[in-house]
PDB file of N, CA and C in Angstrom:
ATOM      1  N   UNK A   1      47.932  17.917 -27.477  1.00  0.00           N
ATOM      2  CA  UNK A   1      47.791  19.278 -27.959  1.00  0.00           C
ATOM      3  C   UNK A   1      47.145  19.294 -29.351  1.00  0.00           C
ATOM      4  N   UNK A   2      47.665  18.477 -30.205  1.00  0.00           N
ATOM      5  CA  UNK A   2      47.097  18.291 -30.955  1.00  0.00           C
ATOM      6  C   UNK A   2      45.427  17.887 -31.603  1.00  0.00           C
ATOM      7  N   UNK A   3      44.997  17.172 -30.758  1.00  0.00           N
ATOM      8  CA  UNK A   3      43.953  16.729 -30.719  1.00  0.00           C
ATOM      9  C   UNK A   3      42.971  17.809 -29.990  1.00  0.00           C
ATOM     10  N   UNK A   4      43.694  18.634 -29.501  1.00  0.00           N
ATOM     11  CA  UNK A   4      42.729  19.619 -28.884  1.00  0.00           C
ATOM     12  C   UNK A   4      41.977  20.926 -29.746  1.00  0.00           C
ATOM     13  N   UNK A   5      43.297  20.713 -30.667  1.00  0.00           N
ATOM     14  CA  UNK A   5      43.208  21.566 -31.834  1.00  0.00           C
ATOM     15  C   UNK A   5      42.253  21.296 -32.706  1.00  0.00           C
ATOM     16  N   UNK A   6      42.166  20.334 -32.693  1.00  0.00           N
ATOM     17  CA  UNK A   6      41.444  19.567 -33.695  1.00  0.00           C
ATOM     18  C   UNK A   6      39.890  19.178 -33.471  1.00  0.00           C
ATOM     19  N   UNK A   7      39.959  19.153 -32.016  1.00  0.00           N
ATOM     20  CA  UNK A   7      38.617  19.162 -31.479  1.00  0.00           C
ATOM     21  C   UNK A   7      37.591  20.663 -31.123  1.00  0.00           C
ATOM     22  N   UNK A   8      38.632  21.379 -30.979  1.00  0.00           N
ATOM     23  CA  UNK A   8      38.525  22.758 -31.110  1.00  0.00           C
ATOM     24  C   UNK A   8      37.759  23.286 -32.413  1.00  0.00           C
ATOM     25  N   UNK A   9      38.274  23.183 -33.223  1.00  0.00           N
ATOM     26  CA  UNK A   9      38.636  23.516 -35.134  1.00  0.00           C
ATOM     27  C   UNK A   9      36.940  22.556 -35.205  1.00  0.00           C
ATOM     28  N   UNK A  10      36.855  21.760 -35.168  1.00  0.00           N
ATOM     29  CA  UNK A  10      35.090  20.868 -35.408  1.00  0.00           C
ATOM     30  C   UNK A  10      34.198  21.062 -34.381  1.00  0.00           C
ATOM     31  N   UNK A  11      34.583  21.842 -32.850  1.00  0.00           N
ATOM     32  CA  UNK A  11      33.554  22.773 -32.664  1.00  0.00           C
ATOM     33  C   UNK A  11      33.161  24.321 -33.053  1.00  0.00           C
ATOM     34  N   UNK A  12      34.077  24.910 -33.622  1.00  0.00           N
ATOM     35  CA  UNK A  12      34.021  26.052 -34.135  1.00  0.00           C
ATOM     36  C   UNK A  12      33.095  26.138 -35.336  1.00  0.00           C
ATOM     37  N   UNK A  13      33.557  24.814 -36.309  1.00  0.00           N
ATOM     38  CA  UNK A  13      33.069  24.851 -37.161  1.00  0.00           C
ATOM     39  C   UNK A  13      31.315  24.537 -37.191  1.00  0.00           C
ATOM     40  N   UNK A  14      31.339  24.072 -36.065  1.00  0.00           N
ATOM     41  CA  UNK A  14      29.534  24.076 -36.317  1.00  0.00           C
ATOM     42  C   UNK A  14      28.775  24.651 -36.222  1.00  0.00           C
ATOM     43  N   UNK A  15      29.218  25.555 -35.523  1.00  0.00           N
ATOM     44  CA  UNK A  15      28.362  26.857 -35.141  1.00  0.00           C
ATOM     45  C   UNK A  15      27.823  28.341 -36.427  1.00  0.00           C
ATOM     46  N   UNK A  16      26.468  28.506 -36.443  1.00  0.00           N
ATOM     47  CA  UNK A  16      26.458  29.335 -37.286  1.00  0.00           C
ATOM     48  C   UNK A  16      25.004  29.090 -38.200  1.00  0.00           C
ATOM     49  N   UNK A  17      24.522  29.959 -38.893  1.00  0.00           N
ATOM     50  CA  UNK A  17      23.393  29.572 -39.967  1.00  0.00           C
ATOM     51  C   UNK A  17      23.136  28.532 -40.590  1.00  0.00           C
ATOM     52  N   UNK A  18      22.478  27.981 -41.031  1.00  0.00           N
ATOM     53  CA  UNK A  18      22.287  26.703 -41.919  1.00  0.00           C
ATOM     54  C   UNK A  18      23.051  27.801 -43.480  1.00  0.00           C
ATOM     55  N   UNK A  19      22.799  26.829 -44.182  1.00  0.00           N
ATOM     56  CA  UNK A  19      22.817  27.477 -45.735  1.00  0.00           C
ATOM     57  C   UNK A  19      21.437  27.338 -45.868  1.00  0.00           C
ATOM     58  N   UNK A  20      20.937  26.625 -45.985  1.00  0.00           N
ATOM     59  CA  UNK A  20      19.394  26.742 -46.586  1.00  0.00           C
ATOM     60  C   UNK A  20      18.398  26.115 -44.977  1.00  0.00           C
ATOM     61  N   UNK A  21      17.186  27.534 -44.853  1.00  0.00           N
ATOM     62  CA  UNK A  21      16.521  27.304 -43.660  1.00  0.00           C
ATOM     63  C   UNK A  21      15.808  26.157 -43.642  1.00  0.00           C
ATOM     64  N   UNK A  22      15.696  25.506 -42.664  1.00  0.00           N
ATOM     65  CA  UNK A  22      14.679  24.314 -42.632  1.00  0.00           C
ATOM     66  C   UNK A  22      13.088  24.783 -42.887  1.00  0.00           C
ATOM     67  N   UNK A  23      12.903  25.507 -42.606  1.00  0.00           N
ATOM     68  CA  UNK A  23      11.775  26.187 -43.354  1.00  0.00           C
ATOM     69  C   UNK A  23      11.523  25.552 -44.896  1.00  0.00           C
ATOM     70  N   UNK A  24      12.361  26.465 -45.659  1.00  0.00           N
ATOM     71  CA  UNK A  24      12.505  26.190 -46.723  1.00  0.00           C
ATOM     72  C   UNK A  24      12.075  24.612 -47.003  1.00  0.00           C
ATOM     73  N   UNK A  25      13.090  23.842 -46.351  1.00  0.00           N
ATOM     74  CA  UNK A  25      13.377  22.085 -46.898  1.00  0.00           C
ATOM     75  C   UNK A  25      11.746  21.474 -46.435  1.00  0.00           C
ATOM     76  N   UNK A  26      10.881  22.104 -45.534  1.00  0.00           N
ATOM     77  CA  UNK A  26      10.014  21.322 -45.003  1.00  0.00           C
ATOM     78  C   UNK A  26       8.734  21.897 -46.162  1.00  0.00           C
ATOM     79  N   UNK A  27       8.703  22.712 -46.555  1.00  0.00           N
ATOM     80  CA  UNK A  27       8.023  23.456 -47.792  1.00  0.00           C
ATOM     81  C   UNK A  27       8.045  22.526 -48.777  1.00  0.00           C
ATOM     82  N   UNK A  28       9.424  22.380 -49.462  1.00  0.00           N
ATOM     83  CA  UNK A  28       9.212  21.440 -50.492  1.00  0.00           C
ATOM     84  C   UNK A  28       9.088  20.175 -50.018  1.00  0.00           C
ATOM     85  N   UNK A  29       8.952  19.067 -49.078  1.00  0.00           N
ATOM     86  CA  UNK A  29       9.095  18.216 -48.724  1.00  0.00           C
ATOM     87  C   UNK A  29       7.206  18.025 -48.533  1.00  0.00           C
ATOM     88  N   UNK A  30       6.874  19.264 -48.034  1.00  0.00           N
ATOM     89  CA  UNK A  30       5.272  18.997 -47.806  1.00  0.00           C
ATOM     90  C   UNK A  30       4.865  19.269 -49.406  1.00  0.00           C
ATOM     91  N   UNK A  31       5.375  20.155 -50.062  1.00  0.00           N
ATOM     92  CA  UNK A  31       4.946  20.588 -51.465  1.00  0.00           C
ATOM     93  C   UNK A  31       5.060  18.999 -52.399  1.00  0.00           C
ATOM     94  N   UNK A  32       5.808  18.353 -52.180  1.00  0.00           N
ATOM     95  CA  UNK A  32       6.186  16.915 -52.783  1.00  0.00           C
ATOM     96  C   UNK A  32       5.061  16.077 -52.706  1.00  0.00           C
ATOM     97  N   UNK A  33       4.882  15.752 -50.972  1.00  0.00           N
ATOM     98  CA  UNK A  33       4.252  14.832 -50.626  1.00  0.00           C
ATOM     99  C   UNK A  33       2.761  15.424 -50.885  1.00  0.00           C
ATOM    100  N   UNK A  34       2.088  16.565 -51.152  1.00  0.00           N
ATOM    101  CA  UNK A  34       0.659  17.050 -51.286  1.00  0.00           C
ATOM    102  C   UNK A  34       0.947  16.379 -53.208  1.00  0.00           C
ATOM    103  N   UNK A  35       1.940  16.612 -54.144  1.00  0.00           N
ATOM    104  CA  UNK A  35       1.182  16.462 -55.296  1.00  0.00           C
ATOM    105  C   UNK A  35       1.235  14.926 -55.220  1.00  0.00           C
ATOM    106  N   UNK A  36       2.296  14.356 -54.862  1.00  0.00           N
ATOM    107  CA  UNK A  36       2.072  13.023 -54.602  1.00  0.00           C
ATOM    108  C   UNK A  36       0.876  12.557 -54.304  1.00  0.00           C
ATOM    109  N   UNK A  37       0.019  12.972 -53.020  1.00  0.00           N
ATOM    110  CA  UNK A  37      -0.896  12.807 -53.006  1.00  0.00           C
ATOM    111  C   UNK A  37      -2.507  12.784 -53.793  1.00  0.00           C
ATOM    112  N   UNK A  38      -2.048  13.894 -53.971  1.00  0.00           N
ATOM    113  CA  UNK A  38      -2.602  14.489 -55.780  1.00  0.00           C
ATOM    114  C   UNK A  38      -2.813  13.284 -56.251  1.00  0.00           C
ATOM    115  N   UNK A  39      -1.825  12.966 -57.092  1.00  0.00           N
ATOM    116  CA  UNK A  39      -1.435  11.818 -57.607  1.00  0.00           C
ATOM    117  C   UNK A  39      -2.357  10.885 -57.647  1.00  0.00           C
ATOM    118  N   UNK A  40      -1.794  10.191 -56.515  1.00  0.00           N
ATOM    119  CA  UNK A  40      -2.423   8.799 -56.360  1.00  0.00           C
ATOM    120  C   UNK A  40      -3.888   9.021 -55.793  1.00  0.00           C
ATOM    121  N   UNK A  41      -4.870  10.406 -55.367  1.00  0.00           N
ATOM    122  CA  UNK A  41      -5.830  10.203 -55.291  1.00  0.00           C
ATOM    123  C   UNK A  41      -6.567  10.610 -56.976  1.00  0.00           C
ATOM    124  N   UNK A  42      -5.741  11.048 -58.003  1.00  0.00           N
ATOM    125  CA  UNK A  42      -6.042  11.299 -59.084  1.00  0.00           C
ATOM    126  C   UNK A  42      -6.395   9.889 -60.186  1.00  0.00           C
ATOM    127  N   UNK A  43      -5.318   8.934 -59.658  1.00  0.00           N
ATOM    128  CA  UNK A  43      -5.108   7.341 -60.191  1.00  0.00           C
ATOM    129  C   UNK A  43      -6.140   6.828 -59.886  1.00  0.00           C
ATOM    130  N   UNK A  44      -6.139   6.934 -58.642  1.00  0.00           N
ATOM    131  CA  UNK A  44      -7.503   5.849 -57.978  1.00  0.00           C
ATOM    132  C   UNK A  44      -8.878   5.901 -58.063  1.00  0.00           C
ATOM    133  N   UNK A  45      -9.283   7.205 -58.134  1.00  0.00           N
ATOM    134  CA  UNK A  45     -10.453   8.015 -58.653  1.00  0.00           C
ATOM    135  C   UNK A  45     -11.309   7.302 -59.188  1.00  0.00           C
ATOM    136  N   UNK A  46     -10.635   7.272 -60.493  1.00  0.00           N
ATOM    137  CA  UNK A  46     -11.651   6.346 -61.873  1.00  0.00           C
ATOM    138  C   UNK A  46     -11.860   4.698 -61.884  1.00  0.00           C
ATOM    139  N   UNK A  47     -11.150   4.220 -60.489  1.00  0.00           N
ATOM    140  CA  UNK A  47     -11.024   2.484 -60.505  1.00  0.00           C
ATOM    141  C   UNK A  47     -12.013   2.152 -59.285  1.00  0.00           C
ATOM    142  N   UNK A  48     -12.977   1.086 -59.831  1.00  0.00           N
ATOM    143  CA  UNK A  48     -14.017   0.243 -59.451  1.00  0.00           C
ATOM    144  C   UNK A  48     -13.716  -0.306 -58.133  1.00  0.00           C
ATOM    145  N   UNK A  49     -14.402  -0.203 -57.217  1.00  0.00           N
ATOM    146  CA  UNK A  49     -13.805  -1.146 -56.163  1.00  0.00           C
ATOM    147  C   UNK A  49     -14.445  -2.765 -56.012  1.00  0.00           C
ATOM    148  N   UNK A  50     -13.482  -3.794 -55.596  1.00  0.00           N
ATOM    149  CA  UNK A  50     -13.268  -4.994 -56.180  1.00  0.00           C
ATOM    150  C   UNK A  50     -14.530  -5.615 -55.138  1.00  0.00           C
TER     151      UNK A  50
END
């Protein structure tokens, strides 16, 4: 009985909105990886190739 409760109670609990949309997280995650990119095509730019 117990355990049912309990298994009950951690499916209840999953259900429902995120807090923050994945939308959001994939925005900054692409927003990251573009200046990153930035970046290192900004570094490399000015260097001679060998």
């Amino acid at each position: 009985m117990l355990s049912t409760a309990i298994t009950l109670a951690a499916e209840s609990s999953e259900h429902g909105d995120p807090v923050v949309h994945p939308y959001v997280i994939g925005a900054i995650a692409l927003g990251l990886l573009l200046v990153l990119l930035a970046a290192v095509v900004s570094f490399g730019g000015g260097r001679e190739h060998s």
